[in-house]
Structures are given as C-alpha cells and as structure tokens.
C-alpha atoms as a PDB file:
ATOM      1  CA  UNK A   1      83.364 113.724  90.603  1.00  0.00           C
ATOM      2  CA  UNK A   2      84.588 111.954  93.830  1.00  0.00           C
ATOM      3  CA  UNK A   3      84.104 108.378  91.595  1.00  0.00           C
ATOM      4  CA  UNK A   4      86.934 109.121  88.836  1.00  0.00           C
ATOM      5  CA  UNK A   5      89.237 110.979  91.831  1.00  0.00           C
ATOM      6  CA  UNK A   6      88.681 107.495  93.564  1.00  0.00           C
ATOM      7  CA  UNK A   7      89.031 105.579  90.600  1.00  0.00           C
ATOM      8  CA  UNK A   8      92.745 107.769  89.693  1.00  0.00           C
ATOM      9  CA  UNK A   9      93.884 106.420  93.560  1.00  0.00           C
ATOM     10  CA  UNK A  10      92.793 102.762  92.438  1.00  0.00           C
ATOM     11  CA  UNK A  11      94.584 103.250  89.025  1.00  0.00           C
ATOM     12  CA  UNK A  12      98.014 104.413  90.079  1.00  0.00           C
ATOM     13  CA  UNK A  13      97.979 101.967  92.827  1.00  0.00           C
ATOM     14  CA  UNK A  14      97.855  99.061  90.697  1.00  0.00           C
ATOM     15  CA  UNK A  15      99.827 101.496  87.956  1.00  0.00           C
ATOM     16  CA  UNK A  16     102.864 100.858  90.823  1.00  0.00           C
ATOM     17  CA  UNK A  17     102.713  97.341  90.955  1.00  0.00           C
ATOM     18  CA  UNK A  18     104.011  97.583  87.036  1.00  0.00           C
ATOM     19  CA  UNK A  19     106.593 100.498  88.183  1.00  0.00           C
ATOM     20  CA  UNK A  20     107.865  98.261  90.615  1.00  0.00           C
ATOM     21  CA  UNK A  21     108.475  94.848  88.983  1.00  0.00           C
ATOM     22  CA  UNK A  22     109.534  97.233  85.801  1.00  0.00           C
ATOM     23  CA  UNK A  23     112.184  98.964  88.187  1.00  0.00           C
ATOM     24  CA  UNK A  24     113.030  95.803  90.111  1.00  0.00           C
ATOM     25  CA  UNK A  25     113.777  93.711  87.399  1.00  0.00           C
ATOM     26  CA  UNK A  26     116.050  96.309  85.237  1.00  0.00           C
ATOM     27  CA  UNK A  27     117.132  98.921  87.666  1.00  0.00           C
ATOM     28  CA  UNK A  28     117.659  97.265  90.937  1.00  0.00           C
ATOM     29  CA  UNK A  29     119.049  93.728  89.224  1.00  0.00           C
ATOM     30  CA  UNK A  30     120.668  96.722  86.435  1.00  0.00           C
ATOM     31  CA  UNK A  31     122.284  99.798  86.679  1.00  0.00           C
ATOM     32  CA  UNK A  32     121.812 100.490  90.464  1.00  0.00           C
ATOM     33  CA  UNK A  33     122.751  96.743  91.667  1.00  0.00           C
ATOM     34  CA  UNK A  34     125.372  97.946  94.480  1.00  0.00           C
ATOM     35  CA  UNK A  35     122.075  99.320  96.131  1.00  0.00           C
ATOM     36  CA  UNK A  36     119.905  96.277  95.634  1.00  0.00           C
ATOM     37  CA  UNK A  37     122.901  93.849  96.242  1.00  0.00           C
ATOM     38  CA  UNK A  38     122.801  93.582 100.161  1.00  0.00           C
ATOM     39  CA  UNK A  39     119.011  93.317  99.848  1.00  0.00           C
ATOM     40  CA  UNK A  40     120.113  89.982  98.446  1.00  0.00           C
ATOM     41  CA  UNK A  41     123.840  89.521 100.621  1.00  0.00           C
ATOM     42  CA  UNK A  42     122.421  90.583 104.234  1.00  0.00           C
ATOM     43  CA  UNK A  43     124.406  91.786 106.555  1.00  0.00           C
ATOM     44  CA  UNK A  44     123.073  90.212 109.561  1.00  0.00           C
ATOM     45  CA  UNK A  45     123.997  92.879 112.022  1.00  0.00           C
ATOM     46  CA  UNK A  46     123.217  95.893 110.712  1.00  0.00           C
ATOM     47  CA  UNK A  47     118.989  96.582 110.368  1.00  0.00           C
ATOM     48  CA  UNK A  48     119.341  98.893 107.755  1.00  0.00           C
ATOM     49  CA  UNK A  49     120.061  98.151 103.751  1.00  0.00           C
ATOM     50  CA  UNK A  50     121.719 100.295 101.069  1.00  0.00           C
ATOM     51  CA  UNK A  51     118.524  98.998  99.333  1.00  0.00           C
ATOM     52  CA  UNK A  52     116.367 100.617 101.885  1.00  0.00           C
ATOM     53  CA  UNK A  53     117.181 103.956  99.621  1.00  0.00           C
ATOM     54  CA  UNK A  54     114.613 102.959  97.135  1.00  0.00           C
ATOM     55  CA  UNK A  55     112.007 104.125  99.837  1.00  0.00           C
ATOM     56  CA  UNK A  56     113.423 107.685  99.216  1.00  0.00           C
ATOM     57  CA  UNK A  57     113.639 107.207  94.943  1.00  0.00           C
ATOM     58  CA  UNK A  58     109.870 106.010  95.046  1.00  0.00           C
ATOM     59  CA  UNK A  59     108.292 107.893  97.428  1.00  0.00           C
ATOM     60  CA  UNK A  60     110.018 111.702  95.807  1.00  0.00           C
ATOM     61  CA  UNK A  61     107.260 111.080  92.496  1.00  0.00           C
ATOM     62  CA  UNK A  62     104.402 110.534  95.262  1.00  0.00           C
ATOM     63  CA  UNK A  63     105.769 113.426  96.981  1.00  0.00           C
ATOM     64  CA  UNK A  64     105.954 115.761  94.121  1.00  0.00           C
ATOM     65  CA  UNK A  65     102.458 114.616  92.739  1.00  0.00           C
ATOM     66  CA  UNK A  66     101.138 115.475  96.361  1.00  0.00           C
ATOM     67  CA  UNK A  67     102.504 118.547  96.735  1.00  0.00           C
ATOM     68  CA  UNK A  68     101.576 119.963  92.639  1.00  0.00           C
ATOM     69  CA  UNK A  69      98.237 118.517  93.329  1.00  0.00           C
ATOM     70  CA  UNK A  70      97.325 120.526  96.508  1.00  0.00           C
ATOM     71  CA  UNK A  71      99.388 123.216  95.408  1.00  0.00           C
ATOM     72  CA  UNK A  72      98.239 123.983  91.409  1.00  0.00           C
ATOM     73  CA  UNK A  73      95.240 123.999  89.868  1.00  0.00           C
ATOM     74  CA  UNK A  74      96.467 120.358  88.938  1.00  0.00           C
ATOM     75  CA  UNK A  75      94.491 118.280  91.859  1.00  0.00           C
ATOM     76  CA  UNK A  76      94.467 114.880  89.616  1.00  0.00           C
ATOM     77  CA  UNK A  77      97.882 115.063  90.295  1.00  0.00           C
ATOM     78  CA  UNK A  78      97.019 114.904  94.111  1.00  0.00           C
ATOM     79  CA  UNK A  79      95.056 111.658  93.828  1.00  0.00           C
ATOM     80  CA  UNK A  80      98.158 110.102  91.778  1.00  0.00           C
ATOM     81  CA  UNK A  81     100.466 110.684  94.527  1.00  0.00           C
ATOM     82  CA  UNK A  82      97.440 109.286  97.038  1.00  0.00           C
ATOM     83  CA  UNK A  83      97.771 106.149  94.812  1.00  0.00           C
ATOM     84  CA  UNK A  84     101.864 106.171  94.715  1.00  0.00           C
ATOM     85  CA  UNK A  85     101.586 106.823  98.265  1.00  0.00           C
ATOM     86  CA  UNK A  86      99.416 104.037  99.269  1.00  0.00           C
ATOM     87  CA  UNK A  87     101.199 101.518  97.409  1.00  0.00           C
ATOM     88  CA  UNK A  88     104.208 102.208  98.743  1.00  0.00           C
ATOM     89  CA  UNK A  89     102.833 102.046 102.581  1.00  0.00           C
ATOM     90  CA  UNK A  90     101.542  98.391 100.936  1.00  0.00           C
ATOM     91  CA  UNK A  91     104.729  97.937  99.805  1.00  0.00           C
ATOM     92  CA  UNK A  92     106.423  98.581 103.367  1.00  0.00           C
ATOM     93  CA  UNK A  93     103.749  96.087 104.834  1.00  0.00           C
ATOM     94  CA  UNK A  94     103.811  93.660 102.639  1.00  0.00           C
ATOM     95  CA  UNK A  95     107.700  93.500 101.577  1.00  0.00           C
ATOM     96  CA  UNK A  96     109.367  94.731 104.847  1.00  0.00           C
ATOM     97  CA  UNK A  97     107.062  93.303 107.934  1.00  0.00           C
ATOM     98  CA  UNK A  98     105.372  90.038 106.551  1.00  0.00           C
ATOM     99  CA  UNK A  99     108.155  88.825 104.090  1.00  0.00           C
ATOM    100  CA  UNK A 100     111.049  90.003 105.691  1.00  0.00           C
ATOM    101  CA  UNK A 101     110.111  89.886 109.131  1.00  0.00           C
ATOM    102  CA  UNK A 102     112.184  93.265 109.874  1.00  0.00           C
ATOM    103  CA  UNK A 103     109.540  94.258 112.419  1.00  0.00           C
ATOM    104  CA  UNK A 104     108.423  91.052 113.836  1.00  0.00           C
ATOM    105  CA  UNK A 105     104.720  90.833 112.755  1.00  0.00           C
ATOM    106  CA  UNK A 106     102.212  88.745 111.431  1.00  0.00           C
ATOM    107  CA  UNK A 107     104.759  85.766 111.513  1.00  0.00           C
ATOM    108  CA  UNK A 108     101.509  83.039 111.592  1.00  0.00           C
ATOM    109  CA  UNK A 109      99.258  85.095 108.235  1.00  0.00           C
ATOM    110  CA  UNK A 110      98.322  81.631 107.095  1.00  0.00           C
ATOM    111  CA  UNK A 111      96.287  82.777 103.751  1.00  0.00           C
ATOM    112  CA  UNK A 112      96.913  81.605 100.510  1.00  0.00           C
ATOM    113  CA  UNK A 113      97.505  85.053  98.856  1.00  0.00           C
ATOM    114  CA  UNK A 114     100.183  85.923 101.652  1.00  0.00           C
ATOM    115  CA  UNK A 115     101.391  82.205 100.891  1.00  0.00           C
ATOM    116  CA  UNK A 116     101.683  82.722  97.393  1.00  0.00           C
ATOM    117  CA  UNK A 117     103.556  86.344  97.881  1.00  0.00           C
ATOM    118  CA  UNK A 118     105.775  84.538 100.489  1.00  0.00           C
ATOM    119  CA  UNK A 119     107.031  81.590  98.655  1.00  0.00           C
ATOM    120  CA  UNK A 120     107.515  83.770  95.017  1.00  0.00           C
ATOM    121  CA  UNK A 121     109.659  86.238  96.896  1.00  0.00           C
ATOM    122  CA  UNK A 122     111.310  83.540  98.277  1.00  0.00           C
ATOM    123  CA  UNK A 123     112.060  81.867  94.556  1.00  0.00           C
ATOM    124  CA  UNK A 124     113.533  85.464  93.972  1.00  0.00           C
ATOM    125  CA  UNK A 125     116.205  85.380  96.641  1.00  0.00           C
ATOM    126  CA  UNK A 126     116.939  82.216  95.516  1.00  0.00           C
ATOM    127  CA  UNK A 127     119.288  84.118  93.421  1.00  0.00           C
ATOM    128  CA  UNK A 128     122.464  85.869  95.011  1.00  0.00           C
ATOM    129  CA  UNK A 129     124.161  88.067  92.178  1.00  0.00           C
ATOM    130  CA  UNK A 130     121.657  90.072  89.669  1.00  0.00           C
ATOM    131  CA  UNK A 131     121.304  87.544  87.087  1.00  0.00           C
ATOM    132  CA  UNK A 132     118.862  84.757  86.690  1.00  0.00           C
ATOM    133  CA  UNK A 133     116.451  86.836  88.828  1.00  0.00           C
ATOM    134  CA  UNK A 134     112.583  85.749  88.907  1.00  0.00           C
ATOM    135  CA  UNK A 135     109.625  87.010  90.713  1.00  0.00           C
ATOM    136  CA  UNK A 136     110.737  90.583  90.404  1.00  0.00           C
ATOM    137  CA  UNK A 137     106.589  91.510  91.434  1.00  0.00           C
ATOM    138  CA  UNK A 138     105.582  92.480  95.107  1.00  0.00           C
ATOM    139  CA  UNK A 139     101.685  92.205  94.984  1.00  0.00           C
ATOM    140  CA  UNK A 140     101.259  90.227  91.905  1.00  0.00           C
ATOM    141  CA  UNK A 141     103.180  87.078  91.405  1.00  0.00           C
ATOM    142  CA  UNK A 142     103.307  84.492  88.891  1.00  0.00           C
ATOM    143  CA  UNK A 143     100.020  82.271  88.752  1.00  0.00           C
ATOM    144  CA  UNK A 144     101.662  79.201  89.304  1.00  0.00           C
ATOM    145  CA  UNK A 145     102.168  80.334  93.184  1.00  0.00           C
ATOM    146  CA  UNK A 146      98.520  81.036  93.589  1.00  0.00           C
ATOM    147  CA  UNK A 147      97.678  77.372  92.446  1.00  0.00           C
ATOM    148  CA  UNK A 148     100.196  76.273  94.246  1.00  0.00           C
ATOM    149  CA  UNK A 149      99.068  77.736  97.727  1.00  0.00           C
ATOM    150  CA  UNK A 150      95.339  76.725  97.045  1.00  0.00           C
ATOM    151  CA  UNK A 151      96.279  73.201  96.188  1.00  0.00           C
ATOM    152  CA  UNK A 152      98.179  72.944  99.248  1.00  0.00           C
ATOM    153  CA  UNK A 153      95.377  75.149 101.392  1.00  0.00           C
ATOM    154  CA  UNK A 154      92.991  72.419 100.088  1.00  0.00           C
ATOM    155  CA  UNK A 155      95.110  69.714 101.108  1.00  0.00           C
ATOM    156  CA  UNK A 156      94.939  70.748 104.776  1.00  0.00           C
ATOM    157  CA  UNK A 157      91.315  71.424 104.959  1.00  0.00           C
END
C-alpha cells in the first residue's frame, strides 16, 4: 500500500511541473499580469514581489488536499498535497535561491542540469512585457538547454 501512496507523491510532483508552466504561460503572462509584471520589472529596493503572491494561490490546493486528506476518510488526497507541497518547496529552491539569488546561496552549482535551468530562465526574462514569453517551465526546460550545457560541460573537461 505504501508503494502507490509513494507513487501518488511522485505523480503530483511532476503533475506540478505541468500546473506551473500551464499557469505561467497563460495566467501569469494572462489575466493576472500586474502580479507577474514586477517579477519581470524589479524593483531593486524592495525584496518582496507582487508576484511573490503566487506562493499563497499554489500552496491553498496543497493546503486543502492536506488538510481533507488527514481529516476525511479521503487520505489519497493527503499524499496529493505531499506532492503539491514538495514541489512547491522545489520550486522556492530552485526558482527563488539558485536562479534568483534572493537568499544568497549556491551562487558556484556548476552542474549541467542547474546550467540548463539557469540559462532557460534566463531566455525567459529576456522578455519585459507578457508577450513573446518562452521558457515558461521551472524544472523542465526545453531540450535544446540540456545539449547546450553538456556540450559546453564537455568542452571544459
């Protein structure tokens, strides 16, 4: 039983990844732009975003599926929000600390995976208004940045 509860956190988790570039690409660059918009335009002295509200809109489904899954006879619904939940701690990592350097860490991660991540979410900030967006992924990026980090990891072996 513990295999399919572990295999329902693995699922969402990678179930996210879709939420997120789905979200990011016609929600955030869409309908809720003036949130997403100094995500793009920073304001260099203030530490907080308006974006930084999409923490709150993603993590309330986690939240919910959490609390029904402990709480009702529904505990699937627990290891769902696990999944939701872990992503978006990922997410947080990933996004925030090593491509945005908010919290200064891991400034030196010289691995082609965090290479490719880097230099895609770069390509998307590329792009100032909500048009002609690209890259809207977080964990999963185009292929053409994985070749292109292992080409140039290979180079400097």
């Amino acid at each position: 039983m513990w295999q399919a509860n572990v295999l329902i956190v693995i699922c969402s988790f990678f179930a996210m990844e879709a939420v997120a570039w789905l979200t990011h690409k016609f929600v955030m660059h869409g309908l809720l732009w003036r949130l997403h918009e100094d995500h793009h335009k920073k304001n260099p002295s203030s530490f907080f975003e308006k974006n930084d509200y999409f923490f709150l809109i993603f993590a309330i489904p986690g939240i919910i599926c959490l609390a029904l899954g402990l709480y009702t006879s529904l505990g699937s619904l627990l290891y769902i929000g696990l999944g939701i939940t872990l992503y978006g701690f990922a997410y947080f990592f990933v996004h925030d600390i090593f491509i945005h350097q908010r919290f200064k860490l891991f400034r030196n991660a010289d691995n082609f995976y965090f290479r490719a991540i880097r230099r895609a979410h770069k390509m998307h900030h590329k792009h100032l208004e909500k048009e002609d967006g690209e890259c809207f992924g977080m964990l999963w990026v185009p292929l053409k940045y994985f070749t292109e980090a292992l080409k140039r990891k290979q180079k400097n072996a």
